[in-house]
Protein backbone atom coordinates (compact mmCIF):
# COMPACT_ATOMS: atom_id res chain seq x y z
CA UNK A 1 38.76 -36.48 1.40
CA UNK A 2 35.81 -38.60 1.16
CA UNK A 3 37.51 -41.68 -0.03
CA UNK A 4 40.31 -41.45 2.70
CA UNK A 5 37.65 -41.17 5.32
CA UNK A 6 36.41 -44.19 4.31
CA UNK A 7 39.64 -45.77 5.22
CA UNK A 8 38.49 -45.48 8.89
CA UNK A 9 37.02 -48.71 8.04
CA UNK A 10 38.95 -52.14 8.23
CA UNK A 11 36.90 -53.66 5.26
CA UNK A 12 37.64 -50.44 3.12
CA UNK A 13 41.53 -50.76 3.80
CA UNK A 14 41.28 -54.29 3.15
CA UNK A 15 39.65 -54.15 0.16
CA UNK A 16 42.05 -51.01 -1.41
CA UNK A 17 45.23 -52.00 0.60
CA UNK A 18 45.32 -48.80 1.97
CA UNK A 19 45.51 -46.93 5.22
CA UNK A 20 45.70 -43.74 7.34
CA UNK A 21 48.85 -42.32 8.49
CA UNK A 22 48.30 -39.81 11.27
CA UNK A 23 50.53 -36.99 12.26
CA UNK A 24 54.38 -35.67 12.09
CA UNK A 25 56.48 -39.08 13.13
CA UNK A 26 53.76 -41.56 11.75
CA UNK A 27 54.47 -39.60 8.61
CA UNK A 28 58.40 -39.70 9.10
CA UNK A 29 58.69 -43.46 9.86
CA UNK A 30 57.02 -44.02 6.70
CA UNK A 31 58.80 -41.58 4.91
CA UNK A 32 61.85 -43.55 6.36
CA UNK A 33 61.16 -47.06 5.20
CA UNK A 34 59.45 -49.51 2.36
CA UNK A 35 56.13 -48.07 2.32
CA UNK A 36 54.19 -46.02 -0.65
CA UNK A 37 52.73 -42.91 0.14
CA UNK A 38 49.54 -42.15 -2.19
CA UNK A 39 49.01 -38.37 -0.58
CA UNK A 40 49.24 -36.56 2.27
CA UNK A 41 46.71 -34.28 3.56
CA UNK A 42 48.01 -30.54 5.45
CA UNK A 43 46.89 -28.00 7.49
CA UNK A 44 48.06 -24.22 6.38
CA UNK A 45 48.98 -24.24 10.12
CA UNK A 46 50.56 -27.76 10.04
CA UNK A 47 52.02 -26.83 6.30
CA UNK A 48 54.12 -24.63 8.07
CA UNK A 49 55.49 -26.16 11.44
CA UNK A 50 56.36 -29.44 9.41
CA UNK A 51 58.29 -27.31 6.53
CA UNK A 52 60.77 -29.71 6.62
CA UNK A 53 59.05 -32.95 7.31
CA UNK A 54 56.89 -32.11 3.79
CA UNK A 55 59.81 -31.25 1.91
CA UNK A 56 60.95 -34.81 2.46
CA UNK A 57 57.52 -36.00 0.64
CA UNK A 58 58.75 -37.10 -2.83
CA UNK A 59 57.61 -34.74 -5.55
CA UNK A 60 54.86 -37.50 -7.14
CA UNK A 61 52.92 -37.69 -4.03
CA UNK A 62 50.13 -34.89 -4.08
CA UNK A 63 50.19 -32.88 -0.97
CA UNK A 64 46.37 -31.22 -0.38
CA UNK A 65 45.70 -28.04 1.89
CA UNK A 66 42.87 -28.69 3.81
CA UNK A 67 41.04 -26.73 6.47
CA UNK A 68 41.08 -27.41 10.23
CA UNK A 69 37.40 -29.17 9.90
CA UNK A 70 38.12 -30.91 7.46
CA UNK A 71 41.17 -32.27 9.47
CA UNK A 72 39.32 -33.43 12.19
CA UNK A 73 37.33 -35.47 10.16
CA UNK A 74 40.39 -37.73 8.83
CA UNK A 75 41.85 -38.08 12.31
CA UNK A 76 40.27 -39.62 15.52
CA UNK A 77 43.23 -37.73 17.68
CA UNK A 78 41.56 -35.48 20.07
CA UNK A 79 44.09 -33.03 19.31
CA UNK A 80 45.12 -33.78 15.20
CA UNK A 81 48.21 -32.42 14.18
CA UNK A 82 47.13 -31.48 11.00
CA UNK A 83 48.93 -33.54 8.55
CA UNK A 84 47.99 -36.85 7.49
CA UNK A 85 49.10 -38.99 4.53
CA UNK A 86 47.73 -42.24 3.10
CA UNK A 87 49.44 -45.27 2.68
CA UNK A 88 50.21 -49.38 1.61
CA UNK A 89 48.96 -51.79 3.91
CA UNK A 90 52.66 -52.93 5.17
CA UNK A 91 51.44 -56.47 6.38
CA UNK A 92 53.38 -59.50 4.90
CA UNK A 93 52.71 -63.55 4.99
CA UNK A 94 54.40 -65.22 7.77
CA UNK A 95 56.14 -67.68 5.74
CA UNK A 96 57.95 -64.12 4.41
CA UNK A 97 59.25 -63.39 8.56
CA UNK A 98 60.16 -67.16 8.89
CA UNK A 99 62.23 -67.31 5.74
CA UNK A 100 65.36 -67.07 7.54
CA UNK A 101 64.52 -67.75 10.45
CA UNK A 102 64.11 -64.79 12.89
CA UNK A 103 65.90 -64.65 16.42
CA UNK A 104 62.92 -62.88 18.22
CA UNK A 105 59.13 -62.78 17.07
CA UNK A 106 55.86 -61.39 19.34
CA UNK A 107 52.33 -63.46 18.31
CA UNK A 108 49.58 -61.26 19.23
CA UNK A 109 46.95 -63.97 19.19
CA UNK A 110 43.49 -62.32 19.68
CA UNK A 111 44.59 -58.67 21.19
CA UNK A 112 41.31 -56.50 20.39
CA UNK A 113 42.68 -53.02 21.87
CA UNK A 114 44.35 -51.08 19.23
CA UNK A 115 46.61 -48.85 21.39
CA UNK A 116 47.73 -51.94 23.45
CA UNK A 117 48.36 -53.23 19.99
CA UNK A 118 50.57 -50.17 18.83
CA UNK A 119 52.53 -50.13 22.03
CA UNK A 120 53.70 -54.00 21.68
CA UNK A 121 54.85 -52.76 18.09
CA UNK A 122 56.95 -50.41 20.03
CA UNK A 123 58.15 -52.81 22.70
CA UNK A 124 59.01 -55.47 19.54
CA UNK A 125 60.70 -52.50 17.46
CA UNK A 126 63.09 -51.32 21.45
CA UNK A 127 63.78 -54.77 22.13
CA UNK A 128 65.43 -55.65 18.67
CA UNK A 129 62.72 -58.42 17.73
CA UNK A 130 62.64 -59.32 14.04
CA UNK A 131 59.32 -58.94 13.57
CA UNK A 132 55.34 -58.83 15.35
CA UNK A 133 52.84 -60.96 13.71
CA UNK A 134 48.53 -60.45 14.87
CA UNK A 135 46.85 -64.00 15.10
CA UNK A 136 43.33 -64.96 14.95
CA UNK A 137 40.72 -62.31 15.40
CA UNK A 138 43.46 -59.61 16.54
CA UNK A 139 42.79 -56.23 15.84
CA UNK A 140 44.05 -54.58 12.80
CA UNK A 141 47.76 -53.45 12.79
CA UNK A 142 46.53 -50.53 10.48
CA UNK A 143 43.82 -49.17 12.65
CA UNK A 144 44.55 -46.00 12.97
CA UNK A 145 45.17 -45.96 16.83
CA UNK A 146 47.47 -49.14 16.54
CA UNK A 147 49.44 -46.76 14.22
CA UNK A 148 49.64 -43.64 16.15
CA UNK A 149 50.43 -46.22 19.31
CA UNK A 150 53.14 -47.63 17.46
CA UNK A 151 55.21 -44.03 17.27
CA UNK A 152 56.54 -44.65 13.68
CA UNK A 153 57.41 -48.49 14.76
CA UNK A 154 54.99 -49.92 12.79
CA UNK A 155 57.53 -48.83 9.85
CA UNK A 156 60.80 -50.02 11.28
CA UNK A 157 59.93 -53.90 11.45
CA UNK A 158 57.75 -56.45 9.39
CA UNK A 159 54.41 -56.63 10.48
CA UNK A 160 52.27 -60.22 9.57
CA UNK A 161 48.93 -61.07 10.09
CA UNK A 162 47.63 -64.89 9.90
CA UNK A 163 43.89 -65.68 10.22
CA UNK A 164 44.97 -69.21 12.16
CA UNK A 165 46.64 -69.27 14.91
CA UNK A 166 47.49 -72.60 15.81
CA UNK A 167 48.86 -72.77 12.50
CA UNK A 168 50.92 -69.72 12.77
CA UNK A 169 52.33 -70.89 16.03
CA UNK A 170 52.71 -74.34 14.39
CA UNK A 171 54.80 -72.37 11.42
CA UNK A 172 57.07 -71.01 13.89
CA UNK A 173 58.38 -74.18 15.46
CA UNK A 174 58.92 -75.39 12.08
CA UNK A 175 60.97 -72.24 11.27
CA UNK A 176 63.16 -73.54 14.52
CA UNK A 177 62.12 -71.24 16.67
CA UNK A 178 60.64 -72.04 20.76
CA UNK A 179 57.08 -70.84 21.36
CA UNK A 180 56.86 -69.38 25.07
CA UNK A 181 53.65 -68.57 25.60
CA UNK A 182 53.25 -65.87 28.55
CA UNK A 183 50.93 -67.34 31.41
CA UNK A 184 50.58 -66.25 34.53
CA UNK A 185 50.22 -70.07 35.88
CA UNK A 186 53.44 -70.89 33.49
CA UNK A 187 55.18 -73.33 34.98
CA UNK A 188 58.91 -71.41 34.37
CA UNK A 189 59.61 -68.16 36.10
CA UNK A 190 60.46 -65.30 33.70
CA UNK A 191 63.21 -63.67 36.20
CA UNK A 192 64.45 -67.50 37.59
CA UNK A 193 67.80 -68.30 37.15
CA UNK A 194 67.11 -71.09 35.37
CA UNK A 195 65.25 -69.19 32.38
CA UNK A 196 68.61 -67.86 31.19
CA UNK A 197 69.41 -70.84 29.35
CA UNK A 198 65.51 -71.29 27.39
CA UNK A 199 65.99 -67.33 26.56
CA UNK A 200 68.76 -67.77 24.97
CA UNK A 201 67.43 -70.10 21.94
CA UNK A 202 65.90 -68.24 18.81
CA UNK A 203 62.45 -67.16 20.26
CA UNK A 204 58.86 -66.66 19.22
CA UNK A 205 56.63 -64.74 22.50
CA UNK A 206 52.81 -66.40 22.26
CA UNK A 207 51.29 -63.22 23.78
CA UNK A 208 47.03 -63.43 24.66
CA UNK A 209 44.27 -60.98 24.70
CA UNK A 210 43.97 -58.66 27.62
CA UNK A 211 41.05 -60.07 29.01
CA UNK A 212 41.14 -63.55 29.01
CA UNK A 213 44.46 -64.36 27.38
CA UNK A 214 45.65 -67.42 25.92
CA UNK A 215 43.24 -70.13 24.55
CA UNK A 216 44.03 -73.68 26.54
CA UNK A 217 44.51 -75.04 22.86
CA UNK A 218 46.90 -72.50 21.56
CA UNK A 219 48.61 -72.08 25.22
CA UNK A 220 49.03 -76.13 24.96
CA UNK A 221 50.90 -75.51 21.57
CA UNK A 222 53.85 -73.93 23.09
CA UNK A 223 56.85 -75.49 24.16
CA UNK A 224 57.04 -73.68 27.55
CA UNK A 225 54.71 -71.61 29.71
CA UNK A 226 56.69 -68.58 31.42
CA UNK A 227 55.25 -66.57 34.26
CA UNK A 228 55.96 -63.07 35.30
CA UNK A 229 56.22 -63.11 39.06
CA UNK A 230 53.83 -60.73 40.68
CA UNK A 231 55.18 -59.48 43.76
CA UNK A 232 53.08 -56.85 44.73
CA UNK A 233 49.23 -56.98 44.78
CA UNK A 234 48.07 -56.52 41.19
CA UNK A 235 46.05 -59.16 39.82
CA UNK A 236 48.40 -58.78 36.40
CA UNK A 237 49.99 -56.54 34.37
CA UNK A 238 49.14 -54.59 31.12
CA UNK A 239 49.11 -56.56 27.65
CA UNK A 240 51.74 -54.32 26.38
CA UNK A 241 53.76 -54.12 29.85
CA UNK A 242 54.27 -57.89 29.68
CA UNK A 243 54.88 -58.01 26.29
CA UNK A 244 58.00 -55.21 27.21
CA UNK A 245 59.38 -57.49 29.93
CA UNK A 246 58.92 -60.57 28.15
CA UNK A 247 61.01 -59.50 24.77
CA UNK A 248 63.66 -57.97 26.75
CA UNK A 249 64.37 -60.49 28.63
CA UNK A 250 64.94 -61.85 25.74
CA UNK A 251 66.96 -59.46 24.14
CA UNK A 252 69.07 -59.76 26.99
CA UNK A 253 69.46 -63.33 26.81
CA UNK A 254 70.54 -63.15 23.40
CA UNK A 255 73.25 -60.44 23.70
CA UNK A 256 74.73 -61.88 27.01
């Protein structure tokens, strides 16, 4: 228990590739895909409404009975759901989601909020995108709120992360993919008639952080700048809200 506490702690999961995996459909989606399970951690109470979730656990994973306390010390949920497993970091190298190239990509260049982070997982994972990859000084896709805001997506696509962004976004147009960066000054209109066409083409979504989005530098890197038209009287929308509209639009695009 002590040592997967400590996995609270980016450095820790860096440093032992490993990370929480909080509650019921976390657990599932990773049951349900690539990743390694190391052990899972139960509730009596949990032990028994997820009967069939932990008979799915395979045999060589321990599965530990813990009490309720104990529980709420290996979750940050207000309300934990008493069963928690630890896991493989899942992140991959770029060059591995560019090699073939991909159709649809989100960059999440500087994002700091981990459940804005989770939910573009989930908007990536709905909209059919190929994979989401966290530039710069993003947040970690394994903090544990980024997880339980992903709702098992963070297991159904391949996640990157690349320290340099420019690069990254450099990387992409090499693969053959457009970078449209999402700007509320963009000079093309994200719903304009004329967008159906640039949609279309194999796509990579430059996406900023929720305060003061895109770096001028990286923004200038893009091939296009693509606005979401406000009509209303909101100053803007939600990271993860853009990030939704922006990738289906794509999505759209590419199935029309």
């Amino acid at each position: 228990m002590k040592d997967a506490r400590r996995l609270s702690r980016r450095s820790v999961r860096s440093e032992r590739r490993l990370f929480l995996v909080d509650g019921p459909k976390a657990v599932e989606g990773a049951l349900g895909s690539h990743a390694v399970l190391h052990e899972v951690f139960v509730t009596a109470e949990a032990q028994e409404r997820y009967a069939d979730l932990l008979a799915a656990i395979p045999t060589d994973v321990p599965v530990r009975l813990v009490e309720p306390r104990a529980m709420a010390s290996l979750s940050d949920a207000v309300s934990p759901a008493g069963v928690v497993a630890v896991c493989g970091l899942l992140d991959v190298p770029l060059a591995d989601v560019l090699d073939p190239a991909p159709r649809l990509l989100a960059l999440c260049a500087d994002i700091r909020d981990p459940g804005n982070a989770g939910t573009v997982v989930r908007c990536a994972d709905a909209a059919g995108a190929d994979a989401v990859a966290f530039l710069g000084s993003a947040v970690d896709p394994h903090n544990p709120k980024t997880v339980r805001a992903s709702v098992g997506s963070l297991f159904h696509l391949p996640v990157a992360t690349a320290a340099d962004a420019a690069a990254a976004v450099t990387a992409c147009r090499a693969a053959g993919l457009q970078v449209l960066a999402a700007d509320g000054a963009g000079e093309v209109d994200l719903f304009a008639a004329e967008a159906d066409g640039l949609l279309a083409a194999p796509t990579a979504w430059l996406l900023g952080n929720e305060a003061w989005g895109l770096p001028p530098e990286l923004a200038a890197l893009a091939d296009h700048r693509v606005a979401i038209p406000i009509h209303g009287r909101a100053e803007s929308l939600n990271l993860s809200t853009a990030a939704a509209l922006c990738l289906y639009a794509s999505a759209r695009a590419h199935r029309s």
